[in-house]
N, C-alpha and C. Protein backbone atom coordinates (compact mmCIF):
# COMPACT_ATOMS: atom_id res chain seq x y z
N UNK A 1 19.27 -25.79 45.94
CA UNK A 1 18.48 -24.86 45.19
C UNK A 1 17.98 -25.56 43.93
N UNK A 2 16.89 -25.48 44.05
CA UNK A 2 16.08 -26.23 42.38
C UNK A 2 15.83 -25.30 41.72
N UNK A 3 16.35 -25.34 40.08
CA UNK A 3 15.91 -24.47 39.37
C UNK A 3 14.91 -24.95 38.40
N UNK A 4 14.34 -24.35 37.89
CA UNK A 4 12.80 -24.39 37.58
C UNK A 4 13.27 -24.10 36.05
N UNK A 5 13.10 -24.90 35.32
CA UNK A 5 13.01 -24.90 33.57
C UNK A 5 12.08 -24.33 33.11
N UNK A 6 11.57 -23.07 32.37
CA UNK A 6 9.90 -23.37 32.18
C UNK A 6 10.74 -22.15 30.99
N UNK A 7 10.09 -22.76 29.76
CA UNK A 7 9.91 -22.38 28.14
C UNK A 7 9.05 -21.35 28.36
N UNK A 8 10.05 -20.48 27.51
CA UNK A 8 9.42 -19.10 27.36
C UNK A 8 8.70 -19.46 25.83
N UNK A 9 7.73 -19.21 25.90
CA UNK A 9 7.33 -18.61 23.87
C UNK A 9 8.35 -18.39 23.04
N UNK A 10 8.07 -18.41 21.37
CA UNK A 10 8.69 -17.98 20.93
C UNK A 10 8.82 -16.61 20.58
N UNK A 11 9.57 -16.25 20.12
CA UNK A 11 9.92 -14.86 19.61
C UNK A 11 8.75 -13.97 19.15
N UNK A 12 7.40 -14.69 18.15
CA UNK A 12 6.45 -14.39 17.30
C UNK A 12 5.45 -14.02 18.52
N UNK A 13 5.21 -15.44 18.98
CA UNK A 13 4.17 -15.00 19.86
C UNK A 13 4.52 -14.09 21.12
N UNK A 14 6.00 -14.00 21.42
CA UNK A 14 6.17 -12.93 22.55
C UNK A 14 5.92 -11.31 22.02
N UNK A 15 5.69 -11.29 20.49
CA UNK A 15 5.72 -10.28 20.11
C UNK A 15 4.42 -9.78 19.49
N UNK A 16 3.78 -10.64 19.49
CA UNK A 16 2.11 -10.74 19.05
C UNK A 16 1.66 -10.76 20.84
N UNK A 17 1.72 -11.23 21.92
CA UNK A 17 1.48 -10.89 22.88
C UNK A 17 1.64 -9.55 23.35
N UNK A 18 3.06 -9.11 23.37
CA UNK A 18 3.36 -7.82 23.22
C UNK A 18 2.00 -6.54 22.95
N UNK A 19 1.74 -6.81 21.86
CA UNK A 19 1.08 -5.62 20.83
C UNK A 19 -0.40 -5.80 21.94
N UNK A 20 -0.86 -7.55 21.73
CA UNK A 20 -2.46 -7.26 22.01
C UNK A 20 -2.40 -6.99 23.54
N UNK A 21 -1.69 -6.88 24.67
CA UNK A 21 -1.59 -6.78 25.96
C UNK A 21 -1.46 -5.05 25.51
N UNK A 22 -0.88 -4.42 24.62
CA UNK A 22 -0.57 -3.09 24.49
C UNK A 22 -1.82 -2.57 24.07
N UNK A 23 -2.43 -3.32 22.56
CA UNK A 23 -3.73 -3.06 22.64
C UNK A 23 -4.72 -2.31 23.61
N UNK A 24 -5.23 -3.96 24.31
CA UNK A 24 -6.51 -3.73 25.24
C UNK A 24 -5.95 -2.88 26.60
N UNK A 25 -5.00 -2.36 26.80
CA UNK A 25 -4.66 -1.53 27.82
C UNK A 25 -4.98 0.26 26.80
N UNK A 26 -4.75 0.01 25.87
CA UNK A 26 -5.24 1.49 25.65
C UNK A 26 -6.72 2.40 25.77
N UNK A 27 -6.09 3.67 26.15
CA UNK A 27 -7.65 4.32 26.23
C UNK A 27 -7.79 4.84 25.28
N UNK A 28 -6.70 5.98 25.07
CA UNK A 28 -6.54 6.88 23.88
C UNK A 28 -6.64 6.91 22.67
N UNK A 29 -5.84 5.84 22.45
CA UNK A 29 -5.17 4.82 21.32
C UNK A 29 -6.36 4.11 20.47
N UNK A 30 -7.06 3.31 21.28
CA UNK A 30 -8.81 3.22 20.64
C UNK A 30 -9.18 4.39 19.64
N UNK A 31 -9.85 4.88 20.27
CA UNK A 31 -10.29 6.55 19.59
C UNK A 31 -9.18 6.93 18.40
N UNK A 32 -8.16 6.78 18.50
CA UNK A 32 -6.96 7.50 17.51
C UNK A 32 -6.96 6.23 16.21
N UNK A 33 -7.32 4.92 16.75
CA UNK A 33 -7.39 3.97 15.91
C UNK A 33 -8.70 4.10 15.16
N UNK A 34 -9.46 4.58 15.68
CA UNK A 34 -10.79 4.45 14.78
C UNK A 34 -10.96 5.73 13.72
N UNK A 35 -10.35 6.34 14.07
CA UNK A 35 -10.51 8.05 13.42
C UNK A 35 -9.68 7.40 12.23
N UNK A 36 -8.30 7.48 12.55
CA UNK A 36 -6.86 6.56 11.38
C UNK A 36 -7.69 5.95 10.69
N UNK A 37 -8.57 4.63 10.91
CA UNK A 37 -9.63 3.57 10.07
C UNK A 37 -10.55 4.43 9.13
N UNK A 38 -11.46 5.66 9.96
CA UNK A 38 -12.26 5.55 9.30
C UNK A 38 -11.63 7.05 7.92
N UNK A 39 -10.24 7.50 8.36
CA UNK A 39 -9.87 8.43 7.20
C UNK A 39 -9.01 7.52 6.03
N UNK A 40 -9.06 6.39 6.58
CA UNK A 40 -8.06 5.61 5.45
C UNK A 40 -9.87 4.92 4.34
N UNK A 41 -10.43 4.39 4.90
CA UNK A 41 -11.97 4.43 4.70
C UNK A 41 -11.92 5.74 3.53
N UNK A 42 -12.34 7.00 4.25
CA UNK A 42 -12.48 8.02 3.28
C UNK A 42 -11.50 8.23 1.89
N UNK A 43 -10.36 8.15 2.47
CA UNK A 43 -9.28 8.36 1.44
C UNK A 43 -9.09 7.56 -0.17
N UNK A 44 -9.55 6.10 0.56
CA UNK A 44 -9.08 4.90 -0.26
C UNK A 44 -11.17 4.28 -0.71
N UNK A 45 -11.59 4.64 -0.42
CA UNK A 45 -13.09 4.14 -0.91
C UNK A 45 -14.02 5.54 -1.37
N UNK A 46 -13.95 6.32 -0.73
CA UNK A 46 -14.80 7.57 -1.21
C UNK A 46 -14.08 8.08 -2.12
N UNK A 47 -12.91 8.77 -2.37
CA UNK A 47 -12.38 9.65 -3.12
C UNK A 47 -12.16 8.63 -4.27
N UNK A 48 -12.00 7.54 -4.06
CA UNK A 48 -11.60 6.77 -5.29
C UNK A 48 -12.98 6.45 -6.80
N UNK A 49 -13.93 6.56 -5.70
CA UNK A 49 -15.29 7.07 -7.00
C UNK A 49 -15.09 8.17 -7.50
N UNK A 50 -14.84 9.11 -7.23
CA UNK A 50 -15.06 10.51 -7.34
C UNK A 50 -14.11 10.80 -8.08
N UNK A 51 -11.87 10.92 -8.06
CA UNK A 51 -11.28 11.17 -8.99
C UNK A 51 -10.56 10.30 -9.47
N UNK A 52 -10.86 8.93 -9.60
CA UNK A 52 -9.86 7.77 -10.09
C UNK A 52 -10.96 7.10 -11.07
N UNK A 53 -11.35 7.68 -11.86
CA UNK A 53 -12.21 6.79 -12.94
C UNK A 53 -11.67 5.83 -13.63
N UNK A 54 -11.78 4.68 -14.62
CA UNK A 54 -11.45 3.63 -15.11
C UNK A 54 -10.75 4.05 -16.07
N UNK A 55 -10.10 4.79 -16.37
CA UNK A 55 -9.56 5.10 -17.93
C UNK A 55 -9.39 4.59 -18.80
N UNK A 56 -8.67 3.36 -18.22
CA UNK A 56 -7.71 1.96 -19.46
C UNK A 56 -9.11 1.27 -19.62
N UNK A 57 -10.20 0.91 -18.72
CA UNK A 57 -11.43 0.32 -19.29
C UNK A 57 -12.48 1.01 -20.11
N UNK A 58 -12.73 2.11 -19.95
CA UNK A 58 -13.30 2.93 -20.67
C UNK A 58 -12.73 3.26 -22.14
N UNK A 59 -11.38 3.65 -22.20
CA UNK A 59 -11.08 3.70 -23.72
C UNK A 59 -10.06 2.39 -24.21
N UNK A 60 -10.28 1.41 -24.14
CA UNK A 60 -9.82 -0.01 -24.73
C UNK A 60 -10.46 -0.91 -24.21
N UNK A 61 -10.69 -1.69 -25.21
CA UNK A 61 -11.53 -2.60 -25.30
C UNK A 61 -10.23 -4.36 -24.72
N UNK A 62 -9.46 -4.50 -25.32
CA UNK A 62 -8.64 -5.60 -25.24
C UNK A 62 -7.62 -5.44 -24.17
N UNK A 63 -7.30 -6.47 -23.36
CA UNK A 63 -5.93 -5.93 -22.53
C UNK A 63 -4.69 -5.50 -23.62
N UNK A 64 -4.35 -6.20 -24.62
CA UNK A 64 -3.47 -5.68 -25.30
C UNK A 64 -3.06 -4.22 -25.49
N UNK A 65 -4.41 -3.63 -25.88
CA UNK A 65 -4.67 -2.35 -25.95
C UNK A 65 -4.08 -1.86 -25.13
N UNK A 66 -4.34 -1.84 -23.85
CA UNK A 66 -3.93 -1.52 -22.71
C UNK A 66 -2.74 -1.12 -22.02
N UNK A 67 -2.22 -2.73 -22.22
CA UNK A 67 -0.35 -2.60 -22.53
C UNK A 67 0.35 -1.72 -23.36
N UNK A 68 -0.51 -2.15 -24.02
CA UNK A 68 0.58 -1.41 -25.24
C UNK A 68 0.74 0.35 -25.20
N UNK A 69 -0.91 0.97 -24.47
CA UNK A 69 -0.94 2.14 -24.32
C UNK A 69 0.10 2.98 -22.67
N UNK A 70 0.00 1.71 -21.71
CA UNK A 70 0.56 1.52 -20.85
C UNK A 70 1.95 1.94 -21.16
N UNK A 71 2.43 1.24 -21.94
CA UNK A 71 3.75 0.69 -22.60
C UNK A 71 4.81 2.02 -23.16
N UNK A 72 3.35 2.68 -23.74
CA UNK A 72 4.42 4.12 -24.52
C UNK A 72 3.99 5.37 -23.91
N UNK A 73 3.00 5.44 -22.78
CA UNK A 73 3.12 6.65 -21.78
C UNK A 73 4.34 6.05 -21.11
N UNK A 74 4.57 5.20 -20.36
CA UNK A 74 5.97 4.94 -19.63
C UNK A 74 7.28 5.07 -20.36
N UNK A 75 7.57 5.04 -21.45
CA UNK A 75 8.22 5.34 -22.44
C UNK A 75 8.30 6.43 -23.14
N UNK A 76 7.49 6.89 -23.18
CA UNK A 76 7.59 8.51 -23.96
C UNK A 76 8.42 9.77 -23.59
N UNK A 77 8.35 9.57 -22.07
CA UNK A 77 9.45 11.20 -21.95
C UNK A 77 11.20 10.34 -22.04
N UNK A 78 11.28 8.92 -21.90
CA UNK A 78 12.92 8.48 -22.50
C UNK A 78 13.02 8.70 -23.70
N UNK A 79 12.06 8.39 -24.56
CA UNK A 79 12.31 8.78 -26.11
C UNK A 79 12.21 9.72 -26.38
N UNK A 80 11.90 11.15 -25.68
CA UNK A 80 11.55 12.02 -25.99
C UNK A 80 12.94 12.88 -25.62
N UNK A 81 13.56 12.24 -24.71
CA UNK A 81 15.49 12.97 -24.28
C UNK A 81 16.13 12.20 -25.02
N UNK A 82 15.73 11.08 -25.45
CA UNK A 82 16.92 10.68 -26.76
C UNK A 82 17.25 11.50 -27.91
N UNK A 83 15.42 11.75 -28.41
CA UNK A 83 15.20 12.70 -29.48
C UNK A 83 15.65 13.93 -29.69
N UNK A 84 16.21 14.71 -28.74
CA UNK A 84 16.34 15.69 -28.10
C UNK A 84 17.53 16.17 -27.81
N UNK A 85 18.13 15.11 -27.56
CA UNK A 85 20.04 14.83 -27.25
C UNK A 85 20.39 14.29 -28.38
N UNK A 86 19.82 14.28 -29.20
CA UNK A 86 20.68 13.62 -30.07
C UNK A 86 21.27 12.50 -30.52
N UNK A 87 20.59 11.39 -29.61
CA UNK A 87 21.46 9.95 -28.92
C UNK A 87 22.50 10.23 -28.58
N UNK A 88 23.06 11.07 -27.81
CA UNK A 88 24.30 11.31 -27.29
C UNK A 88 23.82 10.88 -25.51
N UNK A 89 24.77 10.11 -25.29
CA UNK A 89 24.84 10.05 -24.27
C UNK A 89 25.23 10.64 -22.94
């Protein structure tokens, strides 16, 4: 009996084979992929004109500015339970 040696792929490409053989066999899955694309599209490019305006560019001029304004909204409600407690821990 001769046995036959023959190298499988590695792990990556058995698993990148995997997906695109899973891929191009879909019917459904197409269609469900393009809808998914084009609401991530809507979500992340349309709405982002509309309620995500520039704030930190519009009112500061310097990155410093920025940070620093950055700096004490992220900070403000801890100092604000220190203030509050008493520094009691």
């Amino acid at each position: 009996m001769i046995q036959e040696t023959m190298q499988q792929p590695n792990p990556a490409q058995r698993i990148y084979r995997f997906y695109m053989d899973g891929f191009r066999k879909m019917t459904v899955g197409k269609s469900l992929w393009k809808i998914i694309f084009i609401k991530l599209l809507i979500m992340f490019g349309v709405l982002k004109l509309f309620f995500f305006h520039d704030f930190l560019g519009t009112h500061f001029t310097t990155d410093t500015q920025r940070a620093d304004y950055v700096l004490s909204e992220l900070t403000r409600s801890v100092q604000a339970n220190i203030s509050t407690k008493g520094g009691e821990q």
